[in-house]
Protein backbone atom coordinates (compact mmCIF):
# COMPACT_ATOMS: atom_id res chain seq x y z
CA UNK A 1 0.00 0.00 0.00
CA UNK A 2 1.31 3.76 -0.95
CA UNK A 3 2.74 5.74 1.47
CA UNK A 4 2.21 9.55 1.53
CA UNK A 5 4.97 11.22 3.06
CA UNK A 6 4.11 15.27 4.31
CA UNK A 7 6.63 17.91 5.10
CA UNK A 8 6.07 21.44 6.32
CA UNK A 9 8.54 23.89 6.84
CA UNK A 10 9.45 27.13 8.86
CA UNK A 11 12.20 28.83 8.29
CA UNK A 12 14.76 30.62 10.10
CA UNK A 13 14.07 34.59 9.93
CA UNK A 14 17.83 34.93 9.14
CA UNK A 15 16.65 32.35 6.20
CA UNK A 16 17.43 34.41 3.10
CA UNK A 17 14.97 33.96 -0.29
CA UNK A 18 17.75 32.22 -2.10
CA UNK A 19 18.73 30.43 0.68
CA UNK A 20 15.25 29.30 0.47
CA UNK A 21 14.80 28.75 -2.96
CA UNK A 22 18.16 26.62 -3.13
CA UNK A 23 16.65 24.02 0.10
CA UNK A 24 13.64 23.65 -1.71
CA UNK A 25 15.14 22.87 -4.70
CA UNK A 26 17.09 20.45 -3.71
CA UNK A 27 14.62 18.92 -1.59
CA UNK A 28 12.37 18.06 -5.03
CA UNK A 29 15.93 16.99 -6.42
CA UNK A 30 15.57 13.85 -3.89
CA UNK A 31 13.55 12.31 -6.21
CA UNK A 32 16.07 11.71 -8.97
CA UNK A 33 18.85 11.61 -6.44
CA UNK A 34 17.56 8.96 -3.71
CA UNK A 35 19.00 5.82 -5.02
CA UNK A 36 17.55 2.23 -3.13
CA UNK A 37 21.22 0.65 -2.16
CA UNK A 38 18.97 -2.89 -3.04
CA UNK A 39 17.94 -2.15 -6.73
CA UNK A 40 20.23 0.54 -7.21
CA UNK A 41 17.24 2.54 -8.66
CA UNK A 42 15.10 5.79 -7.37
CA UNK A 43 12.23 4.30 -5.53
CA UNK A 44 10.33 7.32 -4.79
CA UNK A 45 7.50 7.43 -6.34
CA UNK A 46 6.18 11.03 -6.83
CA UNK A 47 7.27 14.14 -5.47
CA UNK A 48 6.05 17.25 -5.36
CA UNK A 49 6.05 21.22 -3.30
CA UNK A 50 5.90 24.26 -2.98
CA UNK A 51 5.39 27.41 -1.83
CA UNK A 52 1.81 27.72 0.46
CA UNK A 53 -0.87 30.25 -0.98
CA UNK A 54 -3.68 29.28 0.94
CA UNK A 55 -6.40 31.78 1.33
CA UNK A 56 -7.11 30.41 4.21
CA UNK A 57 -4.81 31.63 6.76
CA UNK A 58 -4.17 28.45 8.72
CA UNK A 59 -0.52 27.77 8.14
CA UNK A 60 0.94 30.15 10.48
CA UNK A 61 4.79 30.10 10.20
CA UNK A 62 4.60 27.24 7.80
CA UNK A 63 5.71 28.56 4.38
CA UNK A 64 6.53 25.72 2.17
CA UNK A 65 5.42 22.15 2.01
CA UNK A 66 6.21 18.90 -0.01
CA UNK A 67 4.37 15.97 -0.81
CA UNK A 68 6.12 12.70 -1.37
CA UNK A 69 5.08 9.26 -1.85
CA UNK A 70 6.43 5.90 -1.69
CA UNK A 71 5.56 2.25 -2.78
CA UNK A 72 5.79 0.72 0.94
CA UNK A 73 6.36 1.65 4.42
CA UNK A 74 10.12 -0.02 4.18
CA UNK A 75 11.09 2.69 1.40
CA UNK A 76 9.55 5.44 3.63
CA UNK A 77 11.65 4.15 6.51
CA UNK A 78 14.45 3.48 4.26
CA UNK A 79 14.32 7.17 3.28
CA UNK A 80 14.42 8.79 6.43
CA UNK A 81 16.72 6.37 8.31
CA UNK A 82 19.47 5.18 5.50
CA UNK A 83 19.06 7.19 2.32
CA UNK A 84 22.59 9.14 2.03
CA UNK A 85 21.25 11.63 -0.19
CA UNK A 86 17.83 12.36 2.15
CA UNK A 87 20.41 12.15 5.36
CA UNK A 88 22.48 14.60 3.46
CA UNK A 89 19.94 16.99 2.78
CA UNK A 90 18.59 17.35 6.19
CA UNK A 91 21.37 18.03 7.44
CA UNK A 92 21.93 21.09 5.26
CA UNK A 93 18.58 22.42 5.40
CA UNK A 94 18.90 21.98 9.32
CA UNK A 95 20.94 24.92 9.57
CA UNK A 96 17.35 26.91 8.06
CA UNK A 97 14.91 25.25 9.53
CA UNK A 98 13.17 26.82 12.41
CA UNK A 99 10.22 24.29 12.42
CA UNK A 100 8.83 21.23 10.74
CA UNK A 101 6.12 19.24 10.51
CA UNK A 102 5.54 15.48 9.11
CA UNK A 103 2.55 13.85 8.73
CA UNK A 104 2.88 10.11 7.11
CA UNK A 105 -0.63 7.85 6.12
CA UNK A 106 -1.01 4.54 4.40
CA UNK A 107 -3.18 5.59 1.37
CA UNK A 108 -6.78 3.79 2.33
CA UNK A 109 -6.13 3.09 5.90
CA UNK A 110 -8.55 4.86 8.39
């Protein structure tokens, strides 16, 4: 069963817009640049983000979100606990981050 994989972000107010802009693209980079060390292939299935324009003014600090989904829980979990390239990443856009949120859900499971 697919696994949806949520990220919001805050960012630091020292955060500059290219600062910004260079995270986020890297973060959608992932998918080309997460490689399974099993099949030697990217596993991630779609990925998508962006910057929020909700009308509705819920997001508070929250600026920027992704959406990312996977085939299985075990390429979710291989992801954020193994993936060099996803490790890598968070640990540059650590040094912007001032908050983050992550929602995961099996796609059909209540």
């Amino acid at each position: 069963m697919p696994i949806i994989h949520i990220v919001l972000f805050e960012w630091k107010p020292t955060a500059s817009h290219y600062q910004i802009q260079k995270i986020c693209t890297q973060m959608l980079a992932l998918k080309e640049n997460c490689i399974h060390a099993t099949t030697q292939k990217p596993y991630i299935k779609s990925f998508t983000g962006g910057k929020n324009n909700s009308p509705e003014g819920h997001a508070g600090n929250l600026s920027h979100g992704f959406v990312v989904e996977f085939e299985s829980v075990a390429d979710r979990d291989y992801y954020v606990h193994e993936d060099a390239a996803h490790l890598a990443f968070v640990k540059d856009a650590g040094e912007l981050i001032e908050g983050i949120k992550v929602l995961d859900y099996e796609v059909g499971k209540m």
